[in-house]
C-alpha atoms as a PDB file:
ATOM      1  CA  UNK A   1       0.358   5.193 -10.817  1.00  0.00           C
ATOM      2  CA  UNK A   2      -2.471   3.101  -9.516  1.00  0.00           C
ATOM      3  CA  UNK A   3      -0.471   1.623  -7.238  1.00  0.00           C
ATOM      4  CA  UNK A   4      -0.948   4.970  -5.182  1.00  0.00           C
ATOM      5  CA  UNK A   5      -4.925   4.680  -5.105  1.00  0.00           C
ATOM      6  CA  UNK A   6      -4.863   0.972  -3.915  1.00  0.00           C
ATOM      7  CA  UNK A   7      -3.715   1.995   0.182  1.00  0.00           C
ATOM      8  CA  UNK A   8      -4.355   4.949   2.309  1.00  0.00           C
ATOM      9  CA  UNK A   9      -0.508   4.421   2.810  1.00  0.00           C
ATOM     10  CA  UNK A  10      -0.329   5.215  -1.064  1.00  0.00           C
ATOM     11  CA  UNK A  11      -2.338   7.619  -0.978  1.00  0.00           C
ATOM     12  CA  UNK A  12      -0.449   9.181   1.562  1.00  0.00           C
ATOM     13  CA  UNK A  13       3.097   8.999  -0.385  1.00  0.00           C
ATOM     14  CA  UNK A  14       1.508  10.884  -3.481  1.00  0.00           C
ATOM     15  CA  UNK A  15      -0.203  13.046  -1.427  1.00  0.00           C
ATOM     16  CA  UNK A  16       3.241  13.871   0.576  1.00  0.00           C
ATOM     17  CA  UNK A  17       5.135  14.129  -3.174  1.00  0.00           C
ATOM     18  CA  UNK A  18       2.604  16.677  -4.147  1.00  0.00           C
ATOM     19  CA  UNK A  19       2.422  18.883  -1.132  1.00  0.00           C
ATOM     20  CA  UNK A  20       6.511  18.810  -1.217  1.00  0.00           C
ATOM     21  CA  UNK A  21       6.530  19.735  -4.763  1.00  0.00           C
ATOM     22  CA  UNK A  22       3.997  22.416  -4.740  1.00  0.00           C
ATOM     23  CA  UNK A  23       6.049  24.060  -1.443  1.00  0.00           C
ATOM     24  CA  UNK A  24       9.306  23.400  -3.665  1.00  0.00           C
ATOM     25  CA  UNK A  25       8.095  25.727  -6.860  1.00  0.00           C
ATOM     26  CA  UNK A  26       6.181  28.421  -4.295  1.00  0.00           C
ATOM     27  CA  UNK A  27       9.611  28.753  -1.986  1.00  0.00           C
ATOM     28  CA  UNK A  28      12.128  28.585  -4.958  1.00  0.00           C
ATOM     29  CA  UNK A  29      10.234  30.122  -8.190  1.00  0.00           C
ATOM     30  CA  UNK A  30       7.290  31.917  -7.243  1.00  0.00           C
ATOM     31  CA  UNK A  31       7.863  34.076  -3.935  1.00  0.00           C
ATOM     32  CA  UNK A  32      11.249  34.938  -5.920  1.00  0.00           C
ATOM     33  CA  UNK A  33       8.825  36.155  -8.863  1.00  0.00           C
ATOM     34  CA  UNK A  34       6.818  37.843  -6.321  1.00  0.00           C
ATOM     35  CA  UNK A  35       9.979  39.709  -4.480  1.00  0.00           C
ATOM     36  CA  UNK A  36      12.453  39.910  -7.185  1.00  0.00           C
ATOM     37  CA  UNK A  37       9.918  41.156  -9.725  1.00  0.00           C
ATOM     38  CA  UNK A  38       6.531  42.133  -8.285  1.00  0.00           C
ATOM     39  CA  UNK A  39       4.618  39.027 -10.461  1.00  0.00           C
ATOM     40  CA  UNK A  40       2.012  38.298  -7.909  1.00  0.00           C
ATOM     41  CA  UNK A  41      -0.093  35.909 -10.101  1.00  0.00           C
ATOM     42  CA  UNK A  42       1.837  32.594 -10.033  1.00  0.00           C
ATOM     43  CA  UNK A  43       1.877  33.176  -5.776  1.00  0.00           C
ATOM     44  CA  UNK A  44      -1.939  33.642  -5.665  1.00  0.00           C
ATOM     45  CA  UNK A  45      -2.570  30.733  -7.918  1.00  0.00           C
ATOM     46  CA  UNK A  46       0.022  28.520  -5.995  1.00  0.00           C
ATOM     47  CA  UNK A  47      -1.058  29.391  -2.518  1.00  0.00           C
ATOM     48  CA  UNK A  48      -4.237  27.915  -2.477  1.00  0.00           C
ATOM     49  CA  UNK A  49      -3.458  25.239  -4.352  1.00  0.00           C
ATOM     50  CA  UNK A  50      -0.424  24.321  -1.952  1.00  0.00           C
ATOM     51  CA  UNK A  51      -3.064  25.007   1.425  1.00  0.00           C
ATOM     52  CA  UNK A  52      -5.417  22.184   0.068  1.00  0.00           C
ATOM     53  CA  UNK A  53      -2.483  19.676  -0.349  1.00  0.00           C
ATOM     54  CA  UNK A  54      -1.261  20.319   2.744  1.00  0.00           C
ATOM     55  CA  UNK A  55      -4.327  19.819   4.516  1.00  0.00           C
ATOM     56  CA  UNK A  56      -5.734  16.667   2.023  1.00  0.00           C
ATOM     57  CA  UNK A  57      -2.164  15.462   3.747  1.00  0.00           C
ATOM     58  CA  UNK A  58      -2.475  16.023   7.832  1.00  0.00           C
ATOM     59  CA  UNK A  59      -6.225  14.626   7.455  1.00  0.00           C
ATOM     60  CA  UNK A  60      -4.876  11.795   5.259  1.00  0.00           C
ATOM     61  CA  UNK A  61      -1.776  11.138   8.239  1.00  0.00           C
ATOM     62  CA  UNK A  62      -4.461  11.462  10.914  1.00  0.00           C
ATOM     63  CA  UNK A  63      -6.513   8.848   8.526  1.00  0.00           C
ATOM     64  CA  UNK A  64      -3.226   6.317   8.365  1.00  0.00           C
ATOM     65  CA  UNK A  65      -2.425   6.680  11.894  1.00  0.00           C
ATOM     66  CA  UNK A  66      -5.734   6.011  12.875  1.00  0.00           C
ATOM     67  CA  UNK A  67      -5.806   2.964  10.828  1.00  0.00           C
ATOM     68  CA  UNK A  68      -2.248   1.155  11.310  1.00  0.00           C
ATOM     69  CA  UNK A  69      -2.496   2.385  15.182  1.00  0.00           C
ATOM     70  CA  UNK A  70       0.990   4.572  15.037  1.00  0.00           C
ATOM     71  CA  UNK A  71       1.329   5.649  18.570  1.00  0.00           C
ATOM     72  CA  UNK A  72       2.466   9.670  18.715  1.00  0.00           C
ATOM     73  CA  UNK A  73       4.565   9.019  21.738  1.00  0.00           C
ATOM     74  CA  UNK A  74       6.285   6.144  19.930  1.00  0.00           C
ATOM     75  CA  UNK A  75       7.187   8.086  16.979  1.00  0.00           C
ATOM     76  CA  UNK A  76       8.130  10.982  18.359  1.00  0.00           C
ATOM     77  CA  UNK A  77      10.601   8.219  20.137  1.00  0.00           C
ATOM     78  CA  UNK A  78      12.279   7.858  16.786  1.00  0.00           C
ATOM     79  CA  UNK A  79      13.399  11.314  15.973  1.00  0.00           C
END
């Protein structure tokens, strides 16, 4: 695990597992509580929790890209 803290790059991996795994559990369990069932709780808990991940990630990306000089134009080349 400490192996994530010693790079931004690491830092950026754990911080990309999180924010997938949070969006994973709010898409698949708790907007089907929500719909399915009318649970509201786990969705208003999750939300928040998922925003701040996502954003700890684009500021981290910006951070990463800044630092190893990724060119936009370059990797948008790759997709």
């Amino acid at each position: 695990m400490t192996k994530f803290f010693n790079s931004n790059i690491g830092r950026l991996r754990l911080l990309a597992i999180l924010e997938g795994l949070t969006l994973l559990v709010l898409v698949f369990v708790s907007v089907p509580l929500k719909h399915a069932f009318g649970v509201t709780q786990l969705s208003s808990i999750l939300g928040p929790i998922h925003g701040i991940f996502f954003l700890l990630f684009v500021f981290n990306t910006i951070s990463v890209a800044t630092e190893y000089e990724w060119s936009l134009i370059k990797q948008l080349g790759k997709c």
